[in-house]
Protein backbone atom coordinates (compact mmCIF):
# COMPACT_ATOMS: atom_id res chain seq x y z
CA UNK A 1 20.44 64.95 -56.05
CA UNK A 2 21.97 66.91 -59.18
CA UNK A 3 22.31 70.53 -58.76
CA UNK A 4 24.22 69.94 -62.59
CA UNK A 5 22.80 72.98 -64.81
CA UNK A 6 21.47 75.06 -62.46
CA UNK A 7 22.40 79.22 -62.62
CA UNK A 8 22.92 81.36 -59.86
CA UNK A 9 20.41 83.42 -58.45
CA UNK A 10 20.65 86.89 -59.53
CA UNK A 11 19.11 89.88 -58.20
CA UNK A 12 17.35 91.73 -60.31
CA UNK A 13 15.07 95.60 -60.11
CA UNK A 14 11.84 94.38 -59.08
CA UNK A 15 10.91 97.97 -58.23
CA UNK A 16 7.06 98.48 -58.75
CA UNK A 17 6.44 95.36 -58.49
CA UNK A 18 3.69 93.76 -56.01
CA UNK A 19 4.74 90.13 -54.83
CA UNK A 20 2.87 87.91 -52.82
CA UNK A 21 4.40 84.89 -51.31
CA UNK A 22 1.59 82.25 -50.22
CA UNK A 23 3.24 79.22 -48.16
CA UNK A 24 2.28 76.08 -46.66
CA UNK A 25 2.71 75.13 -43.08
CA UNK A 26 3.31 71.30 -43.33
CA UNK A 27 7.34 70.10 -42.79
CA UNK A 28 7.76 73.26 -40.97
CA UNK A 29 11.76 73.19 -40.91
CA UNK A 30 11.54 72.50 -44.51
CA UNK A 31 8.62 74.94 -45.26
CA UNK A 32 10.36 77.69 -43.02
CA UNK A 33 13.45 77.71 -45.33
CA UNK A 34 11.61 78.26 -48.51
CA UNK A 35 10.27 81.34 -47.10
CA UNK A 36 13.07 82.76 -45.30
CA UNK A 37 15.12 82.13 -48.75
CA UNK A 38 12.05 83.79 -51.14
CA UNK A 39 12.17 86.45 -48.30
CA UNK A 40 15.82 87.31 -48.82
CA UNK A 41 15.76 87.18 -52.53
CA UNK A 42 12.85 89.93 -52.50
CA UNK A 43 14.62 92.16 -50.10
CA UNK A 44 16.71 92.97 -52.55
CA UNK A 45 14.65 93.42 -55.55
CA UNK A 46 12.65 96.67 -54.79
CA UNK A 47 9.29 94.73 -54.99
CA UNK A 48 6.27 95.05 -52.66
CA UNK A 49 6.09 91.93 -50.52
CA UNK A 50 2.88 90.27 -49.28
CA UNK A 51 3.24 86.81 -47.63
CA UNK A 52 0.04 84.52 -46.85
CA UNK A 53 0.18 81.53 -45.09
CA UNK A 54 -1.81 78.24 -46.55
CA UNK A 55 -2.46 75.05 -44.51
CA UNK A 56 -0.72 72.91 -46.88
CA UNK A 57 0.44 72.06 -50.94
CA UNK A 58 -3.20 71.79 -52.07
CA UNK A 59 -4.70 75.32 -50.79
CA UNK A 60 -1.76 76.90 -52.91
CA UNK A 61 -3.67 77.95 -56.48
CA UNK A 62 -7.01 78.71 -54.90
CA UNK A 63 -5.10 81.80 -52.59
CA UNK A 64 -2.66 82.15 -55.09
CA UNK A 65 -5.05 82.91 -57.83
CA UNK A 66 -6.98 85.36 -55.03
CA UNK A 67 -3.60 86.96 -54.81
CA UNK A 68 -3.40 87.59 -58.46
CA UNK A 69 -6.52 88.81 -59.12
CA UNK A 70 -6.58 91.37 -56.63
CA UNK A 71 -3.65 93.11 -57.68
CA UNK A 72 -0.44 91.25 -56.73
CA UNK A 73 1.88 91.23 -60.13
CA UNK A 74 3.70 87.58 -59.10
CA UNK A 75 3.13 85.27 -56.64
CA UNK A 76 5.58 82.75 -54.83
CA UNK A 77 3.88 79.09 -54.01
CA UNK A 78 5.78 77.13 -51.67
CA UNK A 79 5.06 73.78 -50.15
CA UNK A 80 6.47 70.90 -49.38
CA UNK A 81 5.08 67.20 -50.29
CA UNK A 82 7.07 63.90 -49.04
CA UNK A 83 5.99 60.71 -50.34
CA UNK A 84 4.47 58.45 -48.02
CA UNK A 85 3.16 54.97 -48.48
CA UNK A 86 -0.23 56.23 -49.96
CA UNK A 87 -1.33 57.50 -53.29
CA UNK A 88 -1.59 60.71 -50.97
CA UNK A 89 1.50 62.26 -52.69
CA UNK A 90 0.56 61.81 -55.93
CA UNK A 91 -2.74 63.54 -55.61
CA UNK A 92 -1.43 67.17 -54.09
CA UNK A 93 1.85 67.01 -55.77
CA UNK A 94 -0.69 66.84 -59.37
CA UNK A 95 -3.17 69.08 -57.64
CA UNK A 96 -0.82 71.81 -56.81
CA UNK A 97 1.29 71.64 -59.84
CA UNK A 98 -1.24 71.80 -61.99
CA UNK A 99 -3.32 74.29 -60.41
CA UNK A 100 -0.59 76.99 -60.04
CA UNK A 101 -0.08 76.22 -63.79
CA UNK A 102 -3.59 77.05 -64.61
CA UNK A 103 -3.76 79.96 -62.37
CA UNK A 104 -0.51 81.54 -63.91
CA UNK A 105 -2.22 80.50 -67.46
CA UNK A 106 -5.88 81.99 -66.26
CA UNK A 107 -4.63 85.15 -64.93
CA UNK A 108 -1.47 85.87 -67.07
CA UNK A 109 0.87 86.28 -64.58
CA UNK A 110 4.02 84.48 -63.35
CA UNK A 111 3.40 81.93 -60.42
CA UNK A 112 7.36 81.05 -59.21
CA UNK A 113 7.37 77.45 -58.29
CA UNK A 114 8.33 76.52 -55.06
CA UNK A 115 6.65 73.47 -54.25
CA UNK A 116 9.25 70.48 -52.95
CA UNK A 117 7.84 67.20 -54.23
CA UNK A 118 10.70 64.71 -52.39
CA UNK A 119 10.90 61.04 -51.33
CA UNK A 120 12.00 62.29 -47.88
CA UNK A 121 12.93 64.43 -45.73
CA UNK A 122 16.54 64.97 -46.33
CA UNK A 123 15.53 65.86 -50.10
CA UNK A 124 13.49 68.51 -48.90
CA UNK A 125 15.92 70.02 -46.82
CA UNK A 126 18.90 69.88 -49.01
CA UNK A 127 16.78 71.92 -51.14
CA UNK A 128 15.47 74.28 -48.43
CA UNK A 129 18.21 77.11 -48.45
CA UNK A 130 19.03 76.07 -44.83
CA UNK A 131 22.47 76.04 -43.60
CA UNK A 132 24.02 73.01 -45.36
CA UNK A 133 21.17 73.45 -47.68
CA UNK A 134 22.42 72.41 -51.33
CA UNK A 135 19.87 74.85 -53.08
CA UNK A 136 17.30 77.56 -52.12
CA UNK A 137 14.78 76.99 -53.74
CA UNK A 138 12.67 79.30 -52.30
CA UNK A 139 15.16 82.38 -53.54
CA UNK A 140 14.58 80.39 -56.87
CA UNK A 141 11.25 80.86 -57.11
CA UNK A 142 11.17 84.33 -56.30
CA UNK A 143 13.85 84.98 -58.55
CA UNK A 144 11.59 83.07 -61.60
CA UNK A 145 8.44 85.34 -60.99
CA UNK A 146 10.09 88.61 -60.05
CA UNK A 147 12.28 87.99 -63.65
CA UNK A 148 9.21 86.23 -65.44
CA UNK A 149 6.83 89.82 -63.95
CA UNK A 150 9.34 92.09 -65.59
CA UNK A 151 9.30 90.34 -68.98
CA UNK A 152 5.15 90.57 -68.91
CA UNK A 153 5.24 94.49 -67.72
CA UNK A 154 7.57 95.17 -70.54
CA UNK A 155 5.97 93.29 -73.03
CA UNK A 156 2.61 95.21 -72.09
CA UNK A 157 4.36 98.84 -72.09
């Protein structure tokens, strides 16, 4: 795993700002981490926070897109998908990718990407902002929609 290029998370205003975090439930150690790190970024940002809990990767842009278009500003998607012997992987790792795409694209408005796509489970949690954790990538996602909401409201002031 290459953590090579990647910026530190900043805090930024998110004051005014309505953020709902919609998260899986499968790989609960893993899944668990994302939150609690998209959690602590948002504490700090000001922003309203709304968290909804999904069964899994695949019920991500349906709720997410509900979220959206009922008033939240951003929404956080996290999941976790680890690639089994099955075609299984493929399916809700394309399914969820490009479904929050669409709903960002549908509803113009950010969707932060949290969704782990790993070969196993040590991936996942060297990426889940746990102790020993090498990233948080559930404070990175929160970090891309809070930043990417603020560029949207300004650009619609």
């Amino acid at each position: 795993m290459s953590v090579a290029g990647a910026k530190p998370v900043e805090t930024v205003d998110g004051t005014g700002l309505a953020v709902t975090v919609v998260a899986g439930l499968w790989h609960e150690k893993i899944a668990e981490g994302l939150l609690a790190g998209a959690l602590r970024y948002l504490a700090g940002t000001g922003a309203s926070v709304t968290v909804l809990r999904v069964a899994g990767s695949f019920e991500l842009p349906v709720v997410s897109r509900a979220a959206l278009e009922t008033g939240a500003d951003a929404v956080v998607a996290l999941g976790v998908i680890i690639r089994g012997g099955t075609p299984h992987f493929e399916y809700v790792a394309d399914a969820a990718t490009s479904g929050l795409t669409q709903v960002s694209v549908l509803t113009g408005k950010p969707v932060g990407f949290g969704v782990l796509t790993v070969d196993d489970e040590q991936q996942g949690l060297d990426r889940a902002g746990l102790d020993g954790s090498k990233e948080d990538k559930g404070a990175e996602a929160a970090e891309a929609a809070v930043a990417t909401a603020l560029i949207i409201r300004s650009l619609r002031a």
